[in-house]
Protein backbone atom coordinates (compact mmCIF):
# COMPACT_ATOMS: atom_id res chain seq x y z
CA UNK A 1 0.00 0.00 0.00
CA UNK A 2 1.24 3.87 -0.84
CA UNK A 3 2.68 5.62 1.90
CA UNK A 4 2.30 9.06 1.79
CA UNK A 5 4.60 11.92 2.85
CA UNK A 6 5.38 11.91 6.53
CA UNK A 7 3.02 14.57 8.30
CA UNK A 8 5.65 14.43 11.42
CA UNK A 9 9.15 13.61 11.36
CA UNK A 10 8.25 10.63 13.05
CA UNK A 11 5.25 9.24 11.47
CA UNK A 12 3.85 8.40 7.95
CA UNK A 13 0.63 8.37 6.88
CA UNK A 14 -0.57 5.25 4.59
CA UNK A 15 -3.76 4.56 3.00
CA UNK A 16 -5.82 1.26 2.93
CA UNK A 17 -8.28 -0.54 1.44
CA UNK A 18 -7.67 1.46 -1.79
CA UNK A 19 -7.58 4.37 -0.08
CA UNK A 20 -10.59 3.59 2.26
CA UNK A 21 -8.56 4.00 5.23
CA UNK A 22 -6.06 6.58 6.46
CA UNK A 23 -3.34 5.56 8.62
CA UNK A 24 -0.83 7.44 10.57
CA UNK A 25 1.39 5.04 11.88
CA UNK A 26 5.02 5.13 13.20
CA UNK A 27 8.15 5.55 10.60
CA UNK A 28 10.48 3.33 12.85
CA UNK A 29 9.04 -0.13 14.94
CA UNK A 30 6.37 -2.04 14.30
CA UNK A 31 4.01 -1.18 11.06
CA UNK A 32 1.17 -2.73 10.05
CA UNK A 33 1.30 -4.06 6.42
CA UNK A 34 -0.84 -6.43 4.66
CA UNK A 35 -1.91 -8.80 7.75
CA UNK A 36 -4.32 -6.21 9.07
CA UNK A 37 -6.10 -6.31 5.69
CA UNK A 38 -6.27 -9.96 5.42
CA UNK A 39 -7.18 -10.49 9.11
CA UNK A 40 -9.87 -8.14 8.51
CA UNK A 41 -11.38 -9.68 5.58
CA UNK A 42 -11.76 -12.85 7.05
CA UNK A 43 -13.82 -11.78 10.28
CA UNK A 44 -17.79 -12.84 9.40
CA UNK A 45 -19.06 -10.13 11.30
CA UNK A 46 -22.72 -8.32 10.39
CA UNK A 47 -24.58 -5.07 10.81
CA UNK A 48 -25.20 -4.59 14.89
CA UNK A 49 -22.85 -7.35 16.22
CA UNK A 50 -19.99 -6.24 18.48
CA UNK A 51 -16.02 -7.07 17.91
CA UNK A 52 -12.70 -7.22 20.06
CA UNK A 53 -9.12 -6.20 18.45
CA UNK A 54 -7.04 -7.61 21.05
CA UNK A 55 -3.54 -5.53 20.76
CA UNK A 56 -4.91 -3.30 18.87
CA UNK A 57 -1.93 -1.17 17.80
CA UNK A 58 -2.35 1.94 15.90
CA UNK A 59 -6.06 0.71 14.92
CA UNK A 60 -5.42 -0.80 11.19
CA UNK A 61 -8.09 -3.52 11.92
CA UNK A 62 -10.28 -1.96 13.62
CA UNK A 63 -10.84 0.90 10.65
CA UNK A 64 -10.58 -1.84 7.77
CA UNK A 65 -13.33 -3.64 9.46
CA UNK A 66 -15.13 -0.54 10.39
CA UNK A 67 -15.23 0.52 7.15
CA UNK A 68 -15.78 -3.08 5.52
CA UNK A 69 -18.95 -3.99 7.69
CA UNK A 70 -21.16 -0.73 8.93
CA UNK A 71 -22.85 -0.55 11.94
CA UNK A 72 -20.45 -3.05 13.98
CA UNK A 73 -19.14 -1.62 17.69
CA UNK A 74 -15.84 -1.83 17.84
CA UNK A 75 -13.51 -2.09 20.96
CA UNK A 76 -10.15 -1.98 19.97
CA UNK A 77 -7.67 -2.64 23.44
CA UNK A 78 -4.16 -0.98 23.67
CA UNK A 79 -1.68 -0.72 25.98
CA UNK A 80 0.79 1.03 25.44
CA UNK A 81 -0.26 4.97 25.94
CA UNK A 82 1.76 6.38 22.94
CA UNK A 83 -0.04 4.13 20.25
CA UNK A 84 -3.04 4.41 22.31
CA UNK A 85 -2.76 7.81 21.53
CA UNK A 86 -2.49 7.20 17.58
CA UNK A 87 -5.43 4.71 17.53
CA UNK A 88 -7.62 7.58 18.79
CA UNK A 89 -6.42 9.68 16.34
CA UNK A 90 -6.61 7.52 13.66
CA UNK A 91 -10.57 6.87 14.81
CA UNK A 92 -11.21 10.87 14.52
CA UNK A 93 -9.48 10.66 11.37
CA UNK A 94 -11.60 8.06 10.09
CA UNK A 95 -14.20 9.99 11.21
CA UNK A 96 -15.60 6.50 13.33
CA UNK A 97 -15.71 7.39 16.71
CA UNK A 98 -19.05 6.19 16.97
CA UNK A 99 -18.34 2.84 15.55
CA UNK A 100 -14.68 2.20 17.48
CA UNK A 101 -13.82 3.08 21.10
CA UNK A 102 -10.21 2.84 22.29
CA UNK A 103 -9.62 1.17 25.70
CA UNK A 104 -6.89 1.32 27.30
CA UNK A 105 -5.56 -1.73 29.26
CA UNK A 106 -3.52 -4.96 29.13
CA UNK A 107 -4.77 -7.93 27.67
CA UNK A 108 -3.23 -10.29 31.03
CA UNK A 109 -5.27 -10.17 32.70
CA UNK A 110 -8.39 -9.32 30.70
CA UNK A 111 -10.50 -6.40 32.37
CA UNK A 112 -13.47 -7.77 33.93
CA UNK A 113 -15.74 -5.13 31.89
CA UNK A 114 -14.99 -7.21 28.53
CA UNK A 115 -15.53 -10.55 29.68
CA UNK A 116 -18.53 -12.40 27.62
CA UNK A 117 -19.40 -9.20 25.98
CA UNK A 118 -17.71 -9.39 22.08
CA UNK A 119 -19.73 -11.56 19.43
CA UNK A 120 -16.28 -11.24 17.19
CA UNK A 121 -12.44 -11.30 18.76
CA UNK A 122 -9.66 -10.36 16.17
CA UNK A 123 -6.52 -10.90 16.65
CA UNK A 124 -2.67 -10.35 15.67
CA UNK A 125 -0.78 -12.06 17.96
CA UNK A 126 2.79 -11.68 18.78
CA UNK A 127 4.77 -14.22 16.53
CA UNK A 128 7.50 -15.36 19.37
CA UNK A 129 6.84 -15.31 22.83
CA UNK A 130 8.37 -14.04 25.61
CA UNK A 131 11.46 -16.81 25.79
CA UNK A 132 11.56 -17.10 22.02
CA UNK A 133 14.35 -15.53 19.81
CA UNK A 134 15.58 -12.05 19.77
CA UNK A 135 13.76 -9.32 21.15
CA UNK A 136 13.87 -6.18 18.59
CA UNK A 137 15.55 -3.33 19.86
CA UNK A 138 12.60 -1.00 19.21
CA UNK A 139 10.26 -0.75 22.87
CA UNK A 140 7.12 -0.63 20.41
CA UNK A 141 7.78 -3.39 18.19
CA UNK A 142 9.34 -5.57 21.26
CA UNK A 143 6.00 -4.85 23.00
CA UNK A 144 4.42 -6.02 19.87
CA UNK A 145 6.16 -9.09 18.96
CA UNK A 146 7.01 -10.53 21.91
CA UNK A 147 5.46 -9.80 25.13
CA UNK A 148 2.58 -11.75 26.01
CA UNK A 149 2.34 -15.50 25.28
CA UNK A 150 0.02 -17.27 22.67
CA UNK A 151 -1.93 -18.96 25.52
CA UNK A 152 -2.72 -15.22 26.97
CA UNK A 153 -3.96 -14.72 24.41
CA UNK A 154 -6.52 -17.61 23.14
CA UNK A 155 -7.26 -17.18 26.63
CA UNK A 156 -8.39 -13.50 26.35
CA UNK A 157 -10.19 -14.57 23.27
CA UNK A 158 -11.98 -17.04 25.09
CA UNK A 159 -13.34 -14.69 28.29
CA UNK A 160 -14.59 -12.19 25.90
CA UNK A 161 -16.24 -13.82 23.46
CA UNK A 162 -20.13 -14.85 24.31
CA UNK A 163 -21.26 -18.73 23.91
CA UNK A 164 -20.67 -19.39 20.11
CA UNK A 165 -18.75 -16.08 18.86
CA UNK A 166 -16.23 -15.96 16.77
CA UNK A 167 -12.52 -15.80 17.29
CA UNK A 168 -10.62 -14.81 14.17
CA UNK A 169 -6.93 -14.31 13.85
CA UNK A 170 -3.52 -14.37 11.77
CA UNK A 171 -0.09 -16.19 13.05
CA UNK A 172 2.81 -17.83 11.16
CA UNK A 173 1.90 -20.72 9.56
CA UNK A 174 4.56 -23.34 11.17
CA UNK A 175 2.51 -22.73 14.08
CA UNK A 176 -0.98 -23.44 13.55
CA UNK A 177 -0.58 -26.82 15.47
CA UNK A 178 0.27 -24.54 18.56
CA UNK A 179 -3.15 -22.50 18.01
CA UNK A 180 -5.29 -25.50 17.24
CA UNK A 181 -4.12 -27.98 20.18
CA UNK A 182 -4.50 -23.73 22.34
CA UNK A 183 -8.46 -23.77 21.03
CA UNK A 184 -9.00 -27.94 21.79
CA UNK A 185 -11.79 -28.48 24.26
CA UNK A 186 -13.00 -24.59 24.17
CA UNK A 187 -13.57 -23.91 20.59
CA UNK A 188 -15.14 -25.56 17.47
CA UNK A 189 -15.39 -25.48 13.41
CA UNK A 190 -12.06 -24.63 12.99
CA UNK A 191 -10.85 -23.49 10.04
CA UNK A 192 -7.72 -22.88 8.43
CA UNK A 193 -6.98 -20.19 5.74
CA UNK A 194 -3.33 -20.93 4.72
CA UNK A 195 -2.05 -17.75 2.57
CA UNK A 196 0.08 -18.83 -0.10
CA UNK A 197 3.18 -16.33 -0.91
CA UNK A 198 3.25 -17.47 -4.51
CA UNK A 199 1.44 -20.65 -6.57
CA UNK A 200 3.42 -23.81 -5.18
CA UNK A 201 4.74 -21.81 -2.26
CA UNK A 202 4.75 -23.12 1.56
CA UNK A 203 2.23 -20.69 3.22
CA UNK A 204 4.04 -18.45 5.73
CA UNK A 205 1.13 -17.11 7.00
CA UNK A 206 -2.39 -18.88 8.20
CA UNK A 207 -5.79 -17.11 9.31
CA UNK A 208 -7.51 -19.27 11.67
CA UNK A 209 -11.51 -18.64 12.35
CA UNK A 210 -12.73 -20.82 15.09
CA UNK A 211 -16.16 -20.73 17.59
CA UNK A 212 -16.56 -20.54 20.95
CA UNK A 213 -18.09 -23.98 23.01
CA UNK A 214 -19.46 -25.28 19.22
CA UNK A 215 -18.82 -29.07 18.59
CA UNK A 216 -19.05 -28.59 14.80
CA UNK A 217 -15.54 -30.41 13.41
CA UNK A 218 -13.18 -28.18 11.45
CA UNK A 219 -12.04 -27.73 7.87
CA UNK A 220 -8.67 -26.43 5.40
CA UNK A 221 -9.74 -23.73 3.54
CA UNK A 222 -8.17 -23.34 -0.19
CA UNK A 223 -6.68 -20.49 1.26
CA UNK A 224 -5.51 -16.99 -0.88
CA UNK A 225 -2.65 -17.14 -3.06
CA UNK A 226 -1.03 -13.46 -2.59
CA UNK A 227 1.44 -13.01 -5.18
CA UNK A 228 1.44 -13.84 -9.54
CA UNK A 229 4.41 -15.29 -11.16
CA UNK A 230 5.89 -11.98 -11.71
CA UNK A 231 5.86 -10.88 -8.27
CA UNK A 232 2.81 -8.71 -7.80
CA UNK A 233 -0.37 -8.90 -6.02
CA UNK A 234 -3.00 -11.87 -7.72
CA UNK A 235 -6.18 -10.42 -8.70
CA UNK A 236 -7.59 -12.42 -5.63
CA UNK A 237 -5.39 -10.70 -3.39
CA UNK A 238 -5.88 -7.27 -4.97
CA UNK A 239 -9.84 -8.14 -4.37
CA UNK A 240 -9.45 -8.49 -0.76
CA UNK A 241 -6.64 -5.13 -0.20
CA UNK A 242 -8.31 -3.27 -2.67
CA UNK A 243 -11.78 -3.78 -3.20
CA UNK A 244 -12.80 -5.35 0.19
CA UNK A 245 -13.51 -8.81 -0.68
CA UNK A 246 -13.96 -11.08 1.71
CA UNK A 247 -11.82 -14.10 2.49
């Protein structure tokens, strides 16, 4: 996606969903990219329901659902103050601070206010945990990538979601075994959305959609390929960054 000139030395501000969605995110750390997008397009949330974004970050799911499904309620949960501080202002300059409200807390443990409340959780979960290769030297994108672990997570999903809502969420593919033997005994119809880099390709990426306290047995989705032969986006990709089709 186009990024824009910087509006602060610190910041740029990128465009979305075909430019949908602004984004003012930080130049240095962690930036959203693609994932949000994807993650976003796989959620199968309707008019009136209400949705978690668990480490929300600077708010890049929380606006590409916003402005892919009207009328959800959106709680997107930050910690850290400083990109608390950027989700809000990305929400005002969205103009969707009806439809998103930014709360500010820590996932571990989960504040007692969000328990069973969220018909959708969305998540983007750090890729290593806590005892698991190299921190980056960035605060922000150490915070991001490896702070809490994947159980604290499937765990948060799982007190905020009501009986039979949705958890949907995006993780390296090498560890979907860790996520699906995490959901055993508490969720149901499991699916897997492997996202292919190229045609032939090991997926590096997986979205994983599963239900709270359903029985219903799971399935492997066909998946997206994300890249042609010559080493842009595939028309099915372009669908889902561009013109907000679903996954």
């Amino acid at each position: 996606m186009a990024t824009e000139p910087a509006t602060q030395t610190l910041e740029t501000d990128d465009r979305l969903l075909g430019g949908r969605v602004r984004l003012t995110q930080p130049r240095a750390g962690y930036r959203a990219a693609i994932d949000p997008i994807l993650l976003a397009a796989a959620v199968p949330a309707k008019k009136g329901q209400s949705v978690l974004d668990l480490g929300a970050g600077t708010g890049a799911v929380s606006l590409c659902l916003s402005a892919r499904v009207a009328g959800l309620s959106v709680t997107a949960l930050e910690r850290q103050p400083d990109v608390v501080d950027l989700c809000q202002r990305n929400v005002a300059a969205n103009d969707l601070a009806g439809a998103i409200r930014v709360h500010a807390a820590d996932l571990v443990p989960l504040p007692g206010s969000l328990e069973a409340s969220f018909d959708h959780v969305v998540a983007n979960p750090p890729f290593l945990g806590r005892r698991e290769g190299t921190r980056p030297p960035d605060v922000s994108r150490a915070a991001a990538h490896a702070d809490a672990e994947l159980s604290d997570w499937l765990e948060a999903a799982h007190r905020a979601l009501v009986p039979k809502g949705w958890l949907t969420m995006i993780h390296r593919a090498d560890r979907y075994d860790r996520i699906v033997t995490g959901l055993a005994g508490r969720f149901g119809a499991i699916t897997l959305i492997p996202l292919w880099p190229r045609q032939g390709i090991a997926a590096k990426r997986v979205i994983v959609r599963a239900r709270k306290g359903v029985r219903s047995p799971g399935e492997l989705d066909a998946g997206l390929v994300l890249h042609d032969d010559q080493g842009g986006f595939s028309k099915a990709a372009l669908a889902v960054l561009r013109d907000m089709a679903p996954i």
